[in-house]
Protein backbone atom coordinates (compact mmCIF):
# COMPACT_ATOMS: atom_id res chain seq x y z
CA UNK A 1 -33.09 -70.31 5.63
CA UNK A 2 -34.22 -67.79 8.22
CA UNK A 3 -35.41 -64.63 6.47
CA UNK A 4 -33.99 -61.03 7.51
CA UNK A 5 -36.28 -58.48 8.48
CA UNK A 6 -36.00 -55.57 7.10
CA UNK A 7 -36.87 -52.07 9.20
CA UNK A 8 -38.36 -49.07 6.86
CA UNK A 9 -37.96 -47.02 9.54
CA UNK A 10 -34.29 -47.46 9.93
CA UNK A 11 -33.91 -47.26 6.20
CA UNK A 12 -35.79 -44.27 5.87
CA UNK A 13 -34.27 -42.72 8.71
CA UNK A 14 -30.61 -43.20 7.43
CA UNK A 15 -32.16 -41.89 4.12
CA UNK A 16 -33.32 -38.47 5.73
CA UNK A 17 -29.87 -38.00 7.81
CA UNK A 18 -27.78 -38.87 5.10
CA UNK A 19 -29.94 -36.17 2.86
CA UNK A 20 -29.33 -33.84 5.12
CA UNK A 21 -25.24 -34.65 5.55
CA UNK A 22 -25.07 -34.00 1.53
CA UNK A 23 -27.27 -30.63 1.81
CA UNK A 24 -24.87 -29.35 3.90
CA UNK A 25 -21.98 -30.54 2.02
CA UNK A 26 -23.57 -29.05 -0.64
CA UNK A 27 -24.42 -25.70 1.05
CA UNK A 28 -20.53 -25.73 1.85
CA UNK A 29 -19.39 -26.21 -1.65
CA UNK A 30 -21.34 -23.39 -2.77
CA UNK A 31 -20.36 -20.95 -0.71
CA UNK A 32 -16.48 -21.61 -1.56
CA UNK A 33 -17.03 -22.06 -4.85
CA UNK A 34 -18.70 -18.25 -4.43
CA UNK A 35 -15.48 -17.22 -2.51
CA UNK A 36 -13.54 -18.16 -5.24
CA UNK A 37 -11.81 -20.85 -3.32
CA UNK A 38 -13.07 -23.86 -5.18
CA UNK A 39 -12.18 -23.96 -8.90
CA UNK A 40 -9.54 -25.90 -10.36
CA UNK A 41 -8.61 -27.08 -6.56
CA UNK A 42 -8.69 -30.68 -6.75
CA UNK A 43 -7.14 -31.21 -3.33
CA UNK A 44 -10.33 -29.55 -2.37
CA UNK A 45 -12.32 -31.90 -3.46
CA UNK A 46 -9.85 -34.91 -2.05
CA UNK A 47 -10.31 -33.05 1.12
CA UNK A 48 -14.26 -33.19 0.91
CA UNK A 49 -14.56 -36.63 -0.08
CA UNK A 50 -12.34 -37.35 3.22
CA UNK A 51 -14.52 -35.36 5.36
CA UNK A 52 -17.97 -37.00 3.99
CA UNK A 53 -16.35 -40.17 4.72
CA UNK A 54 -15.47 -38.86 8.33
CA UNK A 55 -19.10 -37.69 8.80
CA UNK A 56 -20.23 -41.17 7.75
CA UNK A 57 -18.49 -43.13 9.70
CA UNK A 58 -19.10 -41.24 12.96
CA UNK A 59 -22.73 -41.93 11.97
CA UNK A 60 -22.47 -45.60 11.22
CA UNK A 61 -20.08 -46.14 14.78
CA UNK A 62 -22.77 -44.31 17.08
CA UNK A 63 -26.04 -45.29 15.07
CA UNK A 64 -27.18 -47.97 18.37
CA UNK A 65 -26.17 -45.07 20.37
CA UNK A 66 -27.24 -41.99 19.09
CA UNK A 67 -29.18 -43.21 15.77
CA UNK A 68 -31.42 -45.72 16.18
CA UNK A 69 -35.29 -45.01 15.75
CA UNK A 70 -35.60 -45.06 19.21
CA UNK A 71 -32.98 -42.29 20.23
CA UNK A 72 -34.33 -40.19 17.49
CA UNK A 73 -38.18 -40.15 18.46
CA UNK A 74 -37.17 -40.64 22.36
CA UNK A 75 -34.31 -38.03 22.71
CA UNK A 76 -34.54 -35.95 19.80
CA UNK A 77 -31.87 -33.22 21.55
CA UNK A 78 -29.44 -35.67 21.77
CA UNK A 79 -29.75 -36.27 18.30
CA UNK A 80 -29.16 -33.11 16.69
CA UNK A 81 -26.38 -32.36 19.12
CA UNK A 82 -24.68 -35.17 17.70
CA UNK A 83 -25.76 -34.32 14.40
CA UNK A 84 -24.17 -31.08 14.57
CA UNK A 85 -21.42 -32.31 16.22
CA UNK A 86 -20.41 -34.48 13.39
CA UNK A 87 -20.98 -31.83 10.79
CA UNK A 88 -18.94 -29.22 12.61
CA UNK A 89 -15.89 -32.14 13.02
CA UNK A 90 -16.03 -33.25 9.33
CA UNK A 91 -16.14 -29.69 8.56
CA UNK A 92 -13.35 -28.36 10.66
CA UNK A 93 -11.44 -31.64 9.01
CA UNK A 94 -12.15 -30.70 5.24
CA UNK A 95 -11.05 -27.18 6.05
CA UNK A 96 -7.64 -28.52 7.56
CA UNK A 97 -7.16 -30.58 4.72
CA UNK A 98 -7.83 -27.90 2.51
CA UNK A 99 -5.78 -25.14 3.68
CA UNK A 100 -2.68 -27.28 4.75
CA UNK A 101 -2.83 -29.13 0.80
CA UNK A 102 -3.09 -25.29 -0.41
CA UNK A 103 -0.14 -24.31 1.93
CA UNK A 104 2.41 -26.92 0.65
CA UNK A 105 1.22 -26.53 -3.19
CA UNK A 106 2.38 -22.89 -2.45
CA UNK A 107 5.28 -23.46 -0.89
CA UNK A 108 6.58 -26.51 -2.79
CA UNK A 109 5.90 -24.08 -6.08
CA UNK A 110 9.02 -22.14 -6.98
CA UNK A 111 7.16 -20.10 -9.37
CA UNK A 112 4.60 -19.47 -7.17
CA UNK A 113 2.91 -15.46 -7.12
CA UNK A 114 4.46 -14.39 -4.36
CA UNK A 115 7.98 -14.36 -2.37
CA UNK A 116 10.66 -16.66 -1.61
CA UNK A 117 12.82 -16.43 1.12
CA UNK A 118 13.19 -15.17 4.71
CA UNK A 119 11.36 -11.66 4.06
CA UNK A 120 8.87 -11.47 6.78
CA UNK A 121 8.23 -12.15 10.15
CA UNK A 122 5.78 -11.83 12.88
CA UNK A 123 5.32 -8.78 14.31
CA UNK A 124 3.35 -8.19 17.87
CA UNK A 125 2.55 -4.00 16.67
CA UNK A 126 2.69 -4.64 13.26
CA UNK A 127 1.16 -8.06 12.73
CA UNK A 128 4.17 -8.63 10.64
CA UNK A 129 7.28 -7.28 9.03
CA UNK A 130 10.26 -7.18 6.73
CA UNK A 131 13.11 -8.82 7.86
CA UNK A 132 16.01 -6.84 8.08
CA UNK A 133 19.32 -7.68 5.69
CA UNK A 134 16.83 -9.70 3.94
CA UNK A 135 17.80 -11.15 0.57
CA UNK A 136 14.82 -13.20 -1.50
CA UNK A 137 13.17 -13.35 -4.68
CA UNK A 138 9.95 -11.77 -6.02
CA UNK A 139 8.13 -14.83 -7.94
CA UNK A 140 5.31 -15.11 -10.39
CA UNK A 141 4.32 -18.26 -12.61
CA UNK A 142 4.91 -16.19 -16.40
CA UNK A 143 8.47 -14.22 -14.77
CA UNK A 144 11.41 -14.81 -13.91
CA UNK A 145 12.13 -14.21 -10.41
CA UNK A 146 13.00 -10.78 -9.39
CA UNK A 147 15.81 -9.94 -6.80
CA UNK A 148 14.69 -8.43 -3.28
CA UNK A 149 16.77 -6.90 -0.70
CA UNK A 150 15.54 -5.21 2.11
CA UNK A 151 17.89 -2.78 3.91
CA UNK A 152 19.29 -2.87 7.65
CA UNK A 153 16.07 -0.88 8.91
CA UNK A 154 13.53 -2.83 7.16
CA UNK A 155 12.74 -0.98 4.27
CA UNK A 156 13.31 -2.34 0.31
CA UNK A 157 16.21 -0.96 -1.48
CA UNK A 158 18.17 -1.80 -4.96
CA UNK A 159 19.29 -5.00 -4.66
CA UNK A 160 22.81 -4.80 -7.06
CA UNK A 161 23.72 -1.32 -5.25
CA UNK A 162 24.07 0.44 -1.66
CA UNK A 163 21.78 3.47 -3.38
CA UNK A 164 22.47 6.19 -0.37
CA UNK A 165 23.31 9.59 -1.31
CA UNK A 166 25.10 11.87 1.03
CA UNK A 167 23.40 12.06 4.62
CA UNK A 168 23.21 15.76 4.17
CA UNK A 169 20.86 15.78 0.74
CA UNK A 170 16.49 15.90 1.30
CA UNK A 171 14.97 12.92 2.72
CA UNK A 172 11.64 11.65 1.14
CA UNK A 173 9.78 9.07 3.14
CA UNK A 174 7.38 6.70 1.63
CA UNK A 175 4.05 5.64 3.28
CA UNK A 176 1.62 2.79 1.69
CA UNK A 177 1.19 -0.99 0.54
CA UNK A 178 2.49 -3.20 -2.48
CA UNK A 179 1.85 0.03 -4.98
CA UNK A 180 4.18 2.00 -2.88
CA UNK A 181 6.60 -1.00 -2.38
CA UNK A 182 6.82 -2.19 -6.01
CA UNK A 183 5.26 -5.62 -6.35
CA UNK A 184 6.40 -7.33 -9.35
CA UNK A 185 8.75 -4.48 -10.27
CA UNK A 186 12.57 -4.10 -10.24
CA UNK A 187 12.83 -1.77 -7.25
CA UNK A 188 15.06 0.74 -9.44
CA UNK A 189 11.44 0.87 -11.31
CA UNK A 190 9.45 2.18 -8.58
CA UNK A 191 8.00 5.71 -8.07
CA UNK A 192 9.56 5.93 -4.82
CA UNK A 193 13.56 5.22 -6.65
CA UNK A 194 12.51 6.93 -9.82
CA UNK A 195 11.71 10.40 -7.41
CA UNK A 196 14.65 10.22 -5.66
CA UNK A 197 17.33 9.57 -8.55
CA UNK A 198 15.52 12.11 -10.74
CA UNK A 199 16.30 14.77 -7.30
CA UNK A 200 19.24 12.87 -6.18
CA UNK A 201 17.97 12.62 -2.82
CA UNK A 202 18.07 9.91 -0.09
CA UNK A 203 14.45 8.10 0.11
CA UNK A 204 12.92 5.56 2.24
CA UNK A 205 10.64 3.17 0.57
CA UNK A 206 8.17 2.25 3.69
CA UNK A 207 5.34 0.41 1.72
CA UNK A 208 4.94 -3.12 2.29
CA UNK A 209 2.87 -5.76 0.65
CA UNK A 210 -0.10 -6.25 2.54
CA UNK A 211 -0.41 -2.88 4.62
CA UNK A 212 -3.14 -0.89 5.44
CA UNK A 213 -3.97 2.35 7.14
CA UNK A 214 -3.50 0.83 10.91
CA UNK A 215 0.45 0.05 9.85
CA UNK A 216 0.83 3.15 8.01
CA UNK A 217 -0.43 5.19 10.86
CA UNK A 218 2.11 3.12 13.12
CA UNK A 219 4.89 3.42 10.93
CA UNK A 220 4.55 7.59 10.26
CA UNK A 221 4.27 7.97 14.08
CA UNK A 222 7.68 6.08 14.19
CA UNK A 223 9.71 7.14 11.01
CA UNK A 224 8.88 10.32 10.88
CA UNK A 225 9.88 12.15 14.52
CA UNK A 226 13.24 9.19 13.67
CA UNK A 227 14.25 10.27 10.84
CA UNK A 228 12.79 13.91 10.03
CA UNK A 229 12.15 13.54 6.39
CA UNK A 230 11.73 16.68 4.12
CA UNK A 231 8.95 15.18 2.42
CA UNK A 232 6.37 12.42 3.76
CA UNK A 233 4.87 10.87 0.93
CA UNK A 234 1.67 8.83 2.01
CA UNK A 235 -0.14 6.63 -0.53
CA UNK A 236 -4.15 7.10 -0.19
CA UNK A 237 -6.20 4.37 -1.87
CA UNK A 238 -9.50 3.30 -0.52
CA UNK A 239 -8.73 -0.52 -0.16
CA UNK A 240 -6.32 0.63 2.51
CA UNK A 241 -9.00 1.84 5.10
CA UNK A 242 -10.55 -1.88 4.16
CA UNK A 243 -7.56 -3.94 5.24
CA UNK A 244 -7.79 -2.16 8.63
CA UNK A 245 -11.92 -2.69 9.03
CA UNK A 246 -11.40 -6.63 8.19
CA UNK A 247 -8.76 -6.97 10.14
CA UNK A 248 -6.81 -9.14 7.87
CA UNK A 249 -4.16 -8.69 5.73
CA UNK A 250 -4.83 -9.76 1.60
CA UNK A 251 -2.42 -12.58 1.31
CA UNK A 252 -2.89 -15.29 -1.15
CA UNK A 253 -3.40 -18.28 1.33
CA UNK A 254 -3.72 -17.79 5.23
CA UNK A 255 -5.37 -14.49 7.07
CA UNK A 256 -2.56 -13.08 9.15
CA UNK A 257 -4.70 -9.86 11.27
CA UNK A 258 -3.92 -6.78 11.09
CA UNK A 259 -3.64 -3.49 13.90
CA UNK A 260 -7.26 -2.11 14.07
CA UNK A 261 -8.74 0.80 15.19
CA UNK A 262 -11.29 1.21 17.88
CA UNK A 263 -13.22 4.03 19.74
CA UNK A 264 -12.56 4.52 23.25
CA UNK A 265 -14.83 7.34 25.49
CA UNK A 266 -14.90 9.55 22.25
CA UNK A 267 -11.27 9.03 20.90
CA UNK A 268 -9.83 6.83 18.34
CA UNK A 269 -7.14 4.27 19.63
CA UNK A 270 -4.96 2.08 17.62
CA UNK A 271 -4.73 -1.53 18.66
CA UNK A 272 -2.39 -4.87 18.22
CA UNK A 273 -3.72 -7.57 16.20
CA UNK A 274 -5.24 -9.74 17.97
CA UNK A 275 -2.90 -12.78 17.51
CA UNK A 276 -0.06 -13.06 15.15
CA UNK A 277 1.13 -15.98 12.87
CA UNK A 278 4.61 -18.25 12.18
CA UNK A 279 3.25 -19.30 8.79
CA UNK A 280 6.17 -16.66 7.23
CA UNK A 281 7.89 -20.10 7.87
CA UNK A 282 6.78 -21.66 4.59
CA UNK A 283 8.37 -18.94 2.51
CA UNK A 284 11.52 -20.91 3.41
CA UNK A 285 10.99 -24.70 3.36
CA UNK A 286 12.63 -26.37 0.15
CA UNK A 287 11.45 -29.76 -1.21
CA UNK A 288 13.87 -32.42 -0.52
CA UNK A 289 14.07 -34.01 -4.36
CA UNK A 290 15.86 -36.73 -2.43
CA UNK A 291 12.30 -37.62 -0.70
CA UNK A 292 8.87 -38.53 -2.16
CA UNK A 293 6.47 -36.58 -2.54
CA UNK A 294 4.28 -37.75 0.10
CA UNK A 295 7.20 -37.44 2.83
CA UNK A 296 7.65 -34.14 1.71
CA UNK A 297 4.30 -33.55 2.47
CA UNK A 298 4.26 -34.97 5.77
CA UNK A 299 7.24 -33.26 6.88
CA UNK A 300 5.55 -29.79 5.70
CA UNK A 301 2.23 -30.63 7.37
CA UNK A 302 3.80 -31.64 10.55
CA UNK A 303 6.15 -28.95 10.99
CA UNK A 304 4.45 -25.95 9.57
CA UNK A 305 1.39 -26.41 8.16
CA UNK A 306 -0.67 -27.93 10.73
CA UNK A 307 0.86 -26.19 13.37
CA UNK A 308 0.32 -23.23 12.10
CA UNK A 309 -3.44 -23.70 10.67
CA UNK A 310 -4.59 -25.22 13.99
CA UNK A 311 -2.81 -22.17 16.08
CA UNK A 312 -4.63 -19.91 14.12
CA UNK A 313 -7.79 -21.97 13.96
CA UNK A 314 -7.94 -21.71 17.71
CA UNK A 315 -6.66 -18.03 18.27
CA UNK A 316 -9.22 -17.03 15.73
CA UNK A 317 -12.13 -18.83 17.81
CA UNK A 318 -11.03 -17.33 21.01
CA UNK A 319 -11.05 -14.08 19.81
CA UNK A 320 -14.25 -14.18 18.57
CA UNK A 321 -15.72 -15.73 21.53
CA UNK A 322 -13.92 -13.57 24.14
CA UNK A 323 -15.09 -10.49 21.22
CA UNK A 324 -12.61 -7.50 23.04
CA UNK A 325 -12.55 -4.30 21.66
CA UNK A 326 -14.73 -3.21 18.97
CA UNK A 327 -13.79 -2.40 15.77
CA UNK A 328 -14.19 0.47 14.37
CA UNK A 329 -15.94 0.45 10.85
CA UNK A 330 -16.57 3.80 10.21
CA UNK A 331 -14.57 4.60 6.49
CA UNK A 332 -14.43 8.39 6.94
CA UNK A 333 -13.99 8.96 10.53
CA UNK A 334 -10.89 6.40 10.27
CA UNK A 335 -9.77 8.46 7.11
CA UNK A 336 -9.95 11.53 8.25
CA UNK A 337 -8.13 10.85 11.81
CA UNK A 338 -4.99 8.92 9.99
CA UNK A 339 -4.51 11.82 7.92
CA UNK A 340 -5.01 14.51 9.61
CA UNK A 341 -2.93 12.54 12.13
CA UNK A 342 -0.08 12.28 9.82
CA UNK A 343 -0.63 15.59 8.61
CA UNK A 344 0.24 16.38 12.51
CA UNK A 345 3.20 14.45 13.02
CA UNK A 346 4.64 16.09 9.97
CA UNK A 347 3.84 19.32 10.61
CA UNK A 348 5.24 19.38 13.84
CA UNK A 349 8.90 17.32 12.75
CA UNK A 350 8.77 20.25 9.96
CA UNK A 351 7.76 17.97 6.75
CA UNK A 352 6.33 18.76 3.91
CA UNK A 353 2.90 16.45 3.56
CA UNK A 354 2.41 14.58 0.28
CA UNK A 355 -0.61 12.72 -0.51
CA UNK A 356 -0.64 10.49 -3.27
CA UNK A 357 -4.13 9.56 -4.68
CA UNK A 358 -3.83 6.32 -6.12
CA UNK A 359 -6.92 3.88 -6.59
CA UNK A 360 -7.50 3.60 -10.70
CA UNK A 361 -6.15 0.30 -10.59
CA UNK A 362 -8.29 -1.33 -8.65
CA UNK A 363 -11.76 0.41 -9.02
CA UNK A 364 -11.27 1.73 -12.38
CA UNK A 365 -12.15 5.78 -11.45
CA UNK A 366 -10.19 8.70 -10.13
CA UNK A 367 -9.70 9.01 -6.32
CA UNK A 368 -9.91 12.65 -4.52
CA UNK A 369 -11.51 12.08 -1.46
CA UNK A 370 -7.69 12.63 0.31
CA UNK A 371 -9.22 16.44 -0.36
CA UNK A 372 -12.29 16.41 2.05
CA UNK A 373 -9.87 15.60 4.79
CA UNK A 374 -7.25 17.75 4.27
CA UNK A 375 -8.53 21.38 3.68
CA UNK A 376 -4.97 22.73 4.39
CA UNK A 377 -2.94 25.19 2.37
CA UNK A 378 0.63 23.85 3.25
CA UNK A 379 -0.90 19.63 2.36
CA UNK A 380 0.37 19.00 -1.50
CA UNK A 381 -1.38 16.13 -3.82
CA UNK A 382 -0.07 14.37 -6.72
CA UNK A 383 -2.82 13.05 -8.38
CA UNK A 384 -1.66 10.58 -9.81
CA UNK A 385 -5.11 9.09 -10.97
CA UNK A 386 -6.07 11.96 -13.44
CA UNK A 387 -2.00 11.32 -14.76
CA UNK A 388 -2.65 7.80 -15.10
CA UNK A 389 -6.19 8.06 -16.59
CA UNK A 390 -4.98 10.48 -19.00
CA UNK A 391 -2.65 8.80 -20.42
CA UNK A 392 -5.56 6.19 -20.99
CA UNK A 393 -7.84 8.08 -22.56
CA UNK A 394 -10.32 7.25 -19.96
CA UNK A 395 -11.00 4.13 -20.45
CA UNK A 396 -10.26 1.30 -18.44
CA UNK A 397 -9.59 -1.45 -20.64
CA UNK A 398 -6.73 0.85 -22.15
CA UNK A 399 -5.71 1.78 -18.94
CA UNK A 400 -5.49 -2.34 -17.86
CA UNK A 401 -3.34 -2.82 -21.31
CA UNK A 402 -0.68 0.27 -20.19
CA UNK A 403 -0.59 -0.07 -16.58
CA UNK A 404 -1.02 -3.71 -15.19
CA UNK A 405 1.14 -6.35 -15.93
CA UNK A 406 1.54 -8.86 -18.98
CA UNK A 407 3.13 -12.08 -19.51
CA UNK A 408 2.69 -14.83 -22.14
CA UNK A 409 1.16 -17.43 -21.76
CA UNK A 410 2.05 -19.79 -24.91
CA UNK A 411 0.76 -17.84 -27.48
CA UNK A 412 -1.37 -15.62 -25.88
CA UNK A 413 -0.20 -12.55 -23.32
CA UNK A 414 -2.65 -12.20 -20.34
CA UNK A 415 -3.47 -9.82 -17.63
CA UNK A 416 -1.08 -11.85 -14.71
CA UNK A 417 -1.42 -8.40 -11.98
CA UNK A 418 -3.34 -5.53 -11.21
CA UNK A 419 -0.49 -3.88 -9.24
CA UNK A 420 1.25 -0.51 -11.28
CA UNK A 421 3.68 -1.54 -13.84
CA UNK A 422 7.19 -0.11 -14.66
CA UNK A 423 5.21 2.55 -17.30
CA UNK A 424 2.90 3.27 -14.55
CA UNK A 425 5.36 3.72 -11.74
CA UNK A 426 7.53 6.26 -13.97
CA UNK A 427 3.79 8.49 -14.25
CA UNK A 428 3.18 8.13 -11.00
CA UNK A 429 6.49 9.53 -9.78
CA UNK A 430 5.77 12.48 -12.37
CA UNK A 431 2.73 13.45 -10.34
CA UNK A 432 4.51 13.31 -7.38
CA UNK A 433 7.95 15.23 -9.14
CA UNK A 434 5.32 17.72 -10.19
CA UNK A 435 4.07 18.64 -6.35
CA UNK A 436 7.24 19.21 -4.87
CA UNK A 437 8.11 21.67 -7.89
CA UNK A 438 4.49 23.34 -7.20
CA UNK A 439 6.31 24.51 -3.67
CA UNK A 440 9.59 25.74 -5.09
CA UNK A 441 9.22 29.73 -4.52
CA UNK A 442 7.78 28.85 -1.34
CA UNK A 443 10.30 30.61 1.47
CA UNK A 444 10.25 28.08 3.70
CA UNK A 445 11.40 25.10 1.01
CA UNK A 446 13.55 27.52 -1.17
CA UNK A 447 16.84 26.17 1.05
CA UNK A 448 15.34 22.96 0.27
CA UNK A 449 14.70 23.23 -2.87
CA UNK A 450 18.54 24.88 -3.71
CA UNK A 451 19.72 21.31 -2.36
CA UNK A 452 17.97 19.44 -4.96
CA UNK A 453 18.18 18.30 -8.42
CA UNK A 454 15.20 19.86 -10.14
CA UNK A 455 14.60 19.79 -13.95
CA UNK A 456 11.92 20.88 -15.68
């Protein structure tokens, strides 16, 4: 029998690359499972295991070409190109796989956190929108599903009832993101309804999951010279001037970008996002029970997950590369232009400025930086923060138990949302009940102010 040589240097060189294909791997796994990305995901790890095998046999099917000893000591460049070449393909195939198995869990999952139905779409200003005439579901895993209608101009109203007082009564309007729009609330249980009914005046309810300070500039620039409300109501909570510095919108599975501001021979300019997404198109796929499983899948992947993922994928990467405008980063010089800016637009379409300070509910403190900005005697504040912390005592793990939401879960009721709660909303339209009646000797609201429904 003719005996087989064995080379140590091949075996030791397959040793050292495929040490250094797992320390990457490895590096990779720890920074999602730091991201939060990683636990209890075990399509993740499918995916992984998928992509080490890709990286592997890209290695074994080019190792006379690109791995042998003698390629490796002889071109050496050639090499690591190759070797990051393979990592950045098995990469860029684990992430796919990822993403596109995370995408059809969610939207396979009827009682998944989040909505169901045709209730946004793209948006080219906006980077997306309600749909208008909209009719869906709010969904969590511990509730039952609560009704969502969204009114001919985009905007969320009660979903049993055409709630529109005569044309002739005050008109509030509503400025901010899922606080201001309700999220997992009845929309009869939101500040925004609650101020209205309590004055019996018409109201627009302009917050929308998601927003941040770009949109809300956007949409007071439009709603306000439109529709000339008495009061302009605009929610200020730090996270909001963060949404518009990352650029992204805080959704619970793809990054859809956001309008961002940038600084342009001195002055501050608003700008588009940079691309927009279809992925809205998941919120109303159904699972065919008359399929498998694994058709299901394949007719999600092929018609709106991968699509989707690999549009975005490559509209990310151009933007990057081609860089455009800067953003801007700086908190208080964005701040302080939106609002004064608001303040502005208000002034001038004769509305009376409201700023809401809400931010307990994230960061666990009172917010009433809105003040620094605003040094103006005719700008009104509901502090809703000191209301809210009040009520709690000052402490936050009281304040968690009143304001956030609860569910069961078996036996045990857990902490399922951050966002205000029906008890919270009702507070928070007391702070906001409580400016307007600050201004009611004022001469220039006393017509107003004859028109509505006050109570003490």
């Amino acid at each position: 029998m003719k005996a087989v040589k064995i080379n140590a240097g091949f075996i030791l060189g397959q040793l050292i690359f495929t040490a250094l294909v797992l320390a990457i791997y490895f590096s990779v796994y720890l920074i999602l499972e730091k991201s939060g990305k990683l636990y209890g995901n075990i399509l993740f790890l499918f995916g992984f295991f998928k992509g080490g095998l890709f990286t592997f046999w890209l290695m074994g099917t080019t190792y006379k070409i690109f791995w042998s000893p003698d390629v490796v000591k002889n071109r050496p460049l050639v090499a690591l190109l190759m070797l990051v070449s393979a990592f950045i393909l098995s990469y860029g195939f684990l992430k796919l796989v990822y993403e596109n198995n995370q995408l059809y869990r969610h939207a396979k999952d009827h009682k998944r956190k989040g909505f169901e139905g045709n209730i946004h779409a793209k948006d080219p200003e906006l980077g997306y929108r309600q749909v208008k005439n909209a009719k869906g579901f709010i969904t969590s895993k511990y509730r039952d599903k609560i009704p969502l209608r969204i009114d001919e101009n985009g905007f969320r109203v009660p979903f049993d009832e055409k709630y529109k007082p005569e044309n002739d009564t005050p008109l509030i309007l509503f400025l901010g993101c899922s606080n201001t729009f309700g999220n997992l609330c009845y929309a009869k249980e939101t500040f925004s309804y609650i101020v209205s009914d309590s004055l019996n005046c018409r109201y627009i309810n302009a917050g929308v999951c998601g927003y941040g300070l770009s949109q809300m500039y956007i949409l007071a620039k439009k709603l306000i010279p439109k529709h000339k409300p008495d009061f302009v109501v605009a929610q200020y909570s730090d996270w909001l001037t963060q949404r518009t510095i990352k650029g992204f919108a805080p959704t619970y599975l793809i990054d859809i970008p956001n309008p961002y501001f940038t600084e342009i021979d001195g002055s501050i300019v608003i700008r588009p996002p940079n691309y927009t997404t279809d992925i809205w198109e998941m919120t109303i796929w159904n699972y065919d029970g008359s399929k498998s499983n694994f058709s299901n899948y394949l007719d999600f992947s092929f018609s709106i997950g991968l699509p989707n993922l690999l549009r975005n994928y490559y509209l990310f990467s151009y933007n990057k590369i081609t860089k455009g405008h800067q953003v801007l980063k700086k908190v208080e010089m964005i701040e302080n232009f939106v609002y004064n800016e608001i303040y502005q637009i208000a002034k001038e379409h004769k509305s009376q400025l409201i700023v809401l300070n809400i931010g307990a509910s994230v960061k666990g403190e009172i917010t009433n930086k809105s003040h620094e900005y605003l040094k103006y005697d005719d700008v009104l504040f509901a502090e809703a923060d000191s209301v809210l912390w009040g009520k709690a005592d000052y402490n936050f793990e009281t304040y968690m138990k009143l304001f956030h939401h609860w569910a069961l879960d078996g036996k045990d009721s857990v902490r399922i949302d951050s966002h205000p709660n029906h008890l919270s909303h009702s507070l928070i339209a007391k702070s906001i009940l409580k400016a307007i009646k600050s201004t009611q000797e004022d001469s220039f609201n006393r017509k107003l102010f004859s028109e509505l429904k006050l109570s003490n």
